[in-house]
Protein backbone atom coordinates (compact mmCIF):
# COMPACT_ATOMS: atom_id res chain seq x y z
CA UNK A 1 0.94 -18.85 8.10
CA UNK A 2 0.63 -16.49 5.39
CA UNK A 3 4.33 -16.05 5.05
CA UNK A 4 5.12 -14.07 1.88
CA UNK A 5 7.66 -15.59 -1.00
CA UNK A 6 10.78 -14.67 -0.59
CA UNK A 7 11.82 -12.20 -3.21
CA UNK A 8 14.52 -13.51 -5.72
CA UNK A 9 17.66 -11.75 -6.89
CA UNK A 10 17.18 -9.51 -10.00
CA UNK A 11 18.17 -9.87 -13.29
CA UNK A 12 20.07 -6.39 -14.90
CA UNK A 13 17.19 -3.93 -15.18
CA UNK A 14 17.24 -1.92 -18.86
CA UNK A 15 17.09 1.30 -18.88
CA UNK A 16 13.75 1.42 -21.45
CA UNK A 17 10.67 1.06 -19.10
CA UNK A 18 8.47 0.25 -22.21
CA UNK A 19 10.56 -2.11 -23.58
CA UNK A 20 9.56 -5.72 -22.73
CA UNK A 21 11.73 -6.69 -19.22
CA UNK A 22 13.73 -9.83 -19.31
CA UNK A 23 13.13 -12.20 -16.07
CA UNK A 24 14.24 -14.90 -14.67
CA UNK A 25 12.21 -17.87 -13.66
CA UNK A 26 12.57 -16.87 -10.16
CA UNK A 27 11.43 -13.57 -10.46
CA UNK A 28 8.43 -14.89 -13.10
CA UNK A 29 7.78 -17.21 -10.02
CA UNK A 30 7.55 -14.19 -7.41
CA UNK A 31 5.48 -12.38 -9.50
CA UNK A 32 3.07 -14.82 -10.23
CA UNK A 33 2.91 -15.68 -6.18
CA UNK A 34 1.90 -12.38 -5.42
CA UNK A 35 -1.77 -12.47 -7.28
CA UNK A 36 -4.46 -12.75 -4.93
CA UNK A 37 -7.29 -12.29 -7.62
CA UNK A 38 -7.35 -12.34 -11.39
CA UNK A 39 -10.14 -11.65 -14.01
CA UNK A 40 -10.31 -11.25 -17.62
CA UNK A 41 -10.01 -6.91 -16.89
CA UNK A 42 -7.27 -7.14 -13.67
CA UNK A 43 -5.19 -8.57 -11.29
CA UNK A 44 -4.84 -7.63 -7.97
CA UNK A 45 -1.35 -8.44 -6.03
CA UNK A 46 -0.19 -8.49 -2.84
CA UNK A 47 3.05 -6.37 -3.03
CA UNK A 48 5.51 -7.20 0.08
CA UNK A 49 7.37 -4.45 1.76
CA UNK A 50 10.87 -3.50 0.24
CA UNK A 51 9.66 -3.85 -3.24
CA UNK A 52 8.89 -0.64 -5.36
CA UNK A 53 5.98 -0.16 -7.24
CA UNK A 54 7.39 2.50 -9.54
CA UNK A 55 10.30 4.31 -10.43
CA UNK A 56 12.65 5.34 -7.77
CA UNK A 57 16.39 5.36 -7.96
CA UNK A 58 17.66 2.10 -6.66
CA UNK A 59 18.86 0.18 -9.97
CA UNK A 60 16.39 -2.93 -9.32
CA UNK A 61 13.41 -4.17 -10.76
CA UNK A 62 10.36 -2.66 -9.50
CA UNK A 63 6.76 -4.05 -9.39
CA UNK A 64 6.21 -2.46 -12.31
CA UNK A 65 8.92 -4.38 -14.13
CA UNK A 66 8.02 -7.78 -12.41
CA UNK A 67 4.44 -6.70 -14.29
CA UNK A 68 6.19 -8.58 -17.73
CA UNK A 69 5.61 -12.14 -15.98
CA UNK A 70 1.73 -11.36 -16.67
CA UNK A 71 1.69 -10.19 -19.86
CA UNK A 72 -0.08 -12.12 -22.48
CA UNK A 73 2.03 -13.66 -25.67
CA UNK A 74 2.40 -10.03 -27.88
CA UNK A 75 0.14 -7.91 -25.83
CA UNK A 76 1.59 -5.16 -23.18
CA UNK A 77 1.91 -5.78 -19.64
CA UNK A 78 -0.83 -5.16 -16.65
CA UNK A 79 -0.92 -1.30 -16.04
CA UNK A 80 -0.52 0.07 -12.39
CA UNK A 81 -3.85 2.13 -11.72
CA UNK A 82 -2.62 3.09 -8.15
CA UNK A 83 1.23 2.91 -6.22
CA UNK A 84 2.32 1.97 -2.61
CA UNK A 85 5.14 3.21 -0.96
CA UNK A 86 8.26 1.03 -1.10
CA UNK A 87 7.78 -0.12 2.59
CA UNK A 88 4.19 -0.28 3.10
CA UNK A 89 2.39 -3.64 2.23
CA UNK A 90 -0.87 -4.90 0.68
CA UNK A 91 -3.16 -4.72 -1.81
CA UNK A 92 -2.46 -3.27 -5.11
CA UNK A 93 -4.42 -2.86 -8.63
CA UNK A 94 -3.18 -3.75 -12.04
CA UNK A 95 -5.60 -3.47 -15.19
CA UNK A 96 -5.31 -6.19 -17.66
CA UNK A 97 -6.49 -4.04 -21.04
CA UNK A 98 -6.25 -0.50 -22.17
CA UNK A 99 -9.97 -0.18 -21.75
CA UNK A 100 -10.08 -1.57 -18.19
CA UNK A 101 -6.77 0.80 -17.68
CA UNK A 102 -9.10 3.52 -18.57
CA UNK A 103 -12.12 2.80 -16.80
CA UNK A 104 -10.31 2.18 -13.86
CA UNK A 105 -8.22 5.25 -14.11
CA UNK A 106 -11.64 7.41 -14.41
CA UNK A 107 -13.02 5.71 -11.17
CA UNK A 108 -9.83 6.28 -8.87
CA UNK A 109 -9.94 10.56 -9.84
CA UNK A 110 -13.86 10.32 -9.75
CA UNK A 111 -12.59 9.11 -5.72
CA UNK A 112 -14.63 5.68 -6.08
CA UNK A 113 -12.09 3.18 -4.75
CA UNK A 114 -12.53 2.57 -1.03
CA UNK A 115 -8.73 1.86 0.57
CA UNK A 116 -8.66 0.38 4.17
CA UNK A 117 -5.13 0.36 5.93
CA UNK A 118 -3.78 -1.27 9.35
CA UNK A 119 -0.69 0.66 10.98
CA UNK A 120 0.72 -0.07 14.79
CA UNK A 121 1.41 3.59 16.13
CA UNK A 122 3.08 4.79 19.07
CA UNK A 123 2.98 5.99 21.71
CA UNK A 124 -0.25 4.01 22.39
CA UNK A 125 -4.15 4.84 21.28
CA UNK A 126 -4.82 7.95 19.80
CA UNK A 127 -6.86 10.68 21.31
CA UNK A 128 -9.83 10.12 20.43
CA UNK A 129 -9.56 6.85 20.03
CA UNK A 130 -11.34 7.60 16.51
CA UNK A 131 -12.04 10.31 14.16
CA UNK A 132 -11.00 12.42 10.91
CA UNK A 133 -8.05 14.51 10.23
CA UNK A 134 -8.54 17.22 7.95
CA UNK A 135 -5.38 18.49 7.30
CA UNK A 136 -3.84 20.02 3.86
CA UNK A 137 -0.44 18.61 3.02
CA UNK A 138 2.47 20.58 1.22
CA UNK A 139 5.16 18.63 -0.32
CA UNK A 140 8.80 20.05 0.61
CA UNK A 141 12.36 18.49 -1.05
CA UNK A 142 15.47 18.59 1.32
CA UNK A 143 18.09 17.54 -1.02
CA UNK A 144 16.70 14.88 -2.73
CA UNK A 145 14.26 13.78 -0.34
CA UNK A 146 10.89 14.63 -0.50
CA UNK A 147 8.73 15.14 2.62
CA UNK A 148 5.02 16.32 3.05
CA UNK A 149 3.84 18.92 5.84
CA UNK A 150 1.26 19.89 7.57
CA UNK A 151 0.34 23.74 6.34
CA UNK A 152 -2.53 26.30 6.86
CA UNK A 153 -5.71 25.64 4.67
CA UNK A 154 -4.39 28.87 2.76
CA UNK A 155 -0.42 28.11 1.89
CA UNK A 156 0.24 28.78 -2.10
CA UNK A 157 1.66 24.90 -2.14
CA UNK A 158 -1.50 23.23 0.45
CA UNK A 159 -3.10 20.32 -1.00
CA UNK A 160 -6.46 19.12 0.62
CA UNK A 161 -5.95 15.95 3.15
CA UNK A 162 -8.38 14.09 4.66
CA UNK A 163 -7.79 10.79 6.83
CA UNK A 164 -10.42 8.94 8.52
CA UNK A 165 -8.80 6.01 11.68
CA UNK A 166 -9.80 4.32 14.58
CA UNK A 167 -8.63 2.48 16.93
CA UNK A 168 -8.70 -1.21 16.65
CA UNK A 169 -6.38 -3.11 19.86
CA UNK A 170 -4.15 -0.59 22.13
CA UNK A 171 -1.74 -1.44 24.65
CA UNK A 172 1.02 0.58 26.55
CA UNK A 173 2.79 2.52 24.11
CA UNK A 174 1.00 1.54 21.08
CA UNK A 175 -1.98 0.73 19.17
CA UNK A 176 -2.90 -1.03 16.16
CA UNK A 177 -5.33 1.76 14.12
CA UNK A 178 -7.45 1.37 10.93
CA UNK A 179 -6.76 4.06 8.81
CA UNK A 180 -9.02 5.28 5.48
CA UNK A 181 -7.55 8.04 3.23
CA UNK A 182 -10.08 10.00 1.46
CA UNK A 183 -8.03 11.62 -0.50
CA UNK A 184 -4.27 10.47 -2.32
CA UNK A 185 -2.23 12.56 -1.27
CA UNK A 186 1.84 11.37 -0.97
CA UNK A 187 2.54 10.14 2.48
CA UNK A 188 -0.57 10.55 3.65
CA UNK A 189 -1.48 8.44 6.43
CA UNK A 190 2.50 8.74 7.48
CA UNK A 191 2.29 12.06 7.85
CA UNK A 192 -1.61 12.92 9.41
CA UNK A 193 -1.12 9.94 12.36
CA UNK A 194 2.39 11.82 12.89
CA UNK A 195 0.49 15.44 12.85
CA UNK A 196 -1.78 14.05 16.25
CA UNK A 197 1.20 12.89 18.31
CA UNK A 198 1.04 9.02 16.88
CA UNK A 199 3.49 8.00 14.01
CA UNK A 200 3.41 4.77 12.25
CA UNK A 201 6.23 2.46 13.56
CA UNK A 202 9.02 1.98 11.66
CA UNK A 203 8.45 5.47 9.92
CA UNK A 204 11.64 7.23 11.10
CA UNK A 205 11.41 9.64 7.92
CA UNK A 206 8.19 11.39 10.23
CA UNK A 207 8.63 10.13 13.70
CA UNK A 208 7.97 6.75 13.69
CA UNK A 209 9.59 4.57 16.58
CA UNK A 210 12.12 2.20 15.60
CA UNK A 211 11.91 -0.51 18.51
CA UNK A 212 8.97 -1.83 20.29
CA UNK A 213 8.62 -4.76 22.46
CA UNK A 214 12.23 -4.35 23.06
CA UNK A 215 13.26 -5.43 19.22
CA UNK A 216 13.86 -3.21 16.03
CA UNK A 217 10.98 -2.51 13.80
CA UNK A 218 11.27 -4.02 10.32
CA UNK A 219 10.00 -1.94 8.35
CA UNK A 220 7.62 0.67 8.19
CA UNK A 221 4.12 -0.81 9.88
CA UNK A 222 1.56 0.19 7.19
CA UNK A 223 -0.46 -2.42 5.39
CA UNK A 224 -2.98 -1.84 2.49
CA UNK A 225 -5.36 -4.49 4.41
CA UNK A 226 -8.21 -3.63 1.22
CA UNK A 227 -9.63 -2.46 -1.51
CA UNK A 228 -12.70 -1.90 -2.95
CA UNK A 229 -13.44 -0.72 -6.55
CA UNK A 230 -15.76 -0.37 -9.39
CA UNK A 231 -15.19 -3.43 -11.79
CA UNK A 232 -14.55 -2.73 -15.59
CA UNK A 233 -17.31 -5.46 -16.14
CA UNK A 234 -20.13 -4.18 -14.16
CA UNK A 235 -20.22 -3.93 -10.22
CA UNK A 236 -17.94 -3.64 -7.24
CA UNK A 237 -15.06 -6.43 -5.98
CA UNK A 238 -13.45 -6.37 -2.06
CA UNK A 239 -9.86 -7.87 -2.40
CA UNK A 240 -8.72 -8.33 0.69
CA UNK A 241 -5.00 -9.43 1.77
CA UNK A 242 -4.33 -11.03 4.66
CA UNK A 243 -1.26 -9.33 7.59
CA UNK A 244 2.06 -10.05 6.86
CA UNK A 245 3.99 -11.89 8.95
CA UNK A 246 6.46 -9.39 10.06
CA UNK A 247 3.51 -6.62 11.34
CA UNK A 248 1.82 -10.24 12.95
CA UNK A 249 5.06 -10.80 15.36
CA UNK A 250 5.03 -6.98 15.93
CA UNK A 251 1.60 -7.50 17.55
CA UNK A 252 1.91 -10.63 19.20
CA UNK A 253 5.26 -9.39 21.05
CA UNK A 254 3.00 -6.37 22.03
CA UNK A 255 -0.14 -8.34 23.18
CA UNK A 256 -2.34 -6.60 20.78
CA UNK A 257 -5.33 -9.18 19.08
CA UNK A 258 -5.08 -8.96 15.27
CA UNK A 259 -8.76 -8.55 13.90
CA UNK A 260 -10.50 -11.32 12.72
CA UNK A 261 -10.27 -10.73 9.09
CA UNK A 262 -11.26 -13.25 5.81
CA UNK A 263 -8.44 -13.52 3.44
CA UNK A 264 -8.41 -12.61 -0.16
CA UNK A 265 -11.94 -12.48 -1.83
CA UNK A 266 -12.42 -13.81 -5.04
CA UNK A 267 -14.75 -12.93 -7.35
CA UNK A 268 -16.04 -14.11 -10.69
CA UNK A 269 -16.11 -11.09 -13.09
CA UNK A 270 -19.97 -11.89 -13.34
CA UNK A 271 -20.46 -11.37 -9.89
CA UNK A 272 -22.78 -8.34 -8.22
């Protein structure tokens, strides 16, 4: 089972994000369970659902925080080069040193990471079963919410979108997809699978259905199954993180085979 830690309770959170963040054992404990690969230039972590990975308003610690129970004796905490939403899953990348911060910043705008996703949509396989949508996204606030649309290639606010998925198990009423953004846009793959008739489950901000197999969806079904990147010292590295319980039972109760996938990859920072 690849059951993921459960996540302990917080200590106070201060208000000064640079300031060093006091932890507890615990969540020093958490945070340290939730590396899946570590080099001299990064670690990569596998970030449950429910935890955010920046900012946000709820007054708890977010992965960004938990980042402290890596830092080296006197030296700044791993930096963030990319965020997941607060209920998706999966892998995420931290750099270890300014310069790997930097280098690794430069290759996610210069669009050289490769990000694979798994999401169970409803209601069943898409039509096609496979393809791209090329769709520009506008971001819209209602109250203090904010959403992204689907708008015309020439709207003031549009944002180029593009989404590559494909079908990987289907049954009646849903389907477990593969999904490959292209670009970074906010909400994303939530909002193009919703824009072709087939939200992620559990998404009930865009559609998403909230019970399947006759019990409630957790959470929202969207896990950052890989990533592939340029390393700081020369070469590429696959980090791969295994489903998470809660999407497994989603798919089991549904009948739909989970793809045969290697866990975690690790890689020496030597290695081509």
């Amino acid at each position: 089972m690849n059951r993921p830690p459960r996540r302990p309770p917080l200590a106070p959170k201060p208000k000064a994000s640079d300031t060093p963040v006091v932890l507890t054992e615990a969540e020093v404990a958490f945070t340290r369970s939730l590396v899946i690969h570590e080099d001299d230039s990064v670690f990569v972590l596998n970030k449950p659902a429910g935890l955010s990975s920046q900012g946000g308003r709820i007054q708890a610690h977010t992965l960004d925080d938990l980042l402290w129970a890596l830092a080296r004796r006197d030296r700044p905490r791993p930096r963030l080069i990319h965020r997941l939403d607060r209920d998706t899953s999966g892998v995420i990348l931290t750099a270890r040193t300014k310069p790997a911060a930097t280098f690794l910043g430069k290759a996610l705008m210069g669009k050289r990471f490769r990000k694979t996703y798994l999401a169970i949509v409803t209601p069943g396989a898409p039509d096609p079963r496979g393809g791209q949508i090329d769709a520009p996204l506008r971001r819209e606030s209602i109250g203090r919410e904010a959403y992204m649309r689907v708008c015309e290639e020439g709207h003031p606010d549009a944002e180029t979108a593009r989404s590559r998925y494909k079908t990987l198990a289907a049954g009646e009423g849903a389907a477990l997809v593969e999904l490959s953004p292209d670009t970074g846009r906010m909400h994303q793959l939530r909002v193009h699978m919703a824009s072709i008739g087939r939200p992620i489950a559990g998404d009930s901000r865009y559609g998403g259905a909230l019970m399947l197999g006759g019990a409630p969806v957790p959470r929202l079904m969207l896990h950052a199954a890989s990533l592939v990147f340029p390393h700081p010292e020369g070469g590429e590295r696959r980090i791969s993180a295994p489903i998470p319980d809660d999407m497994r039972a989603i798919l089991d109760k549904l009948g739909l085979a989970v793809p045969d996938r290697q866990g975690p990859e690790r890689q020496r920072p030597d290695a081509r």
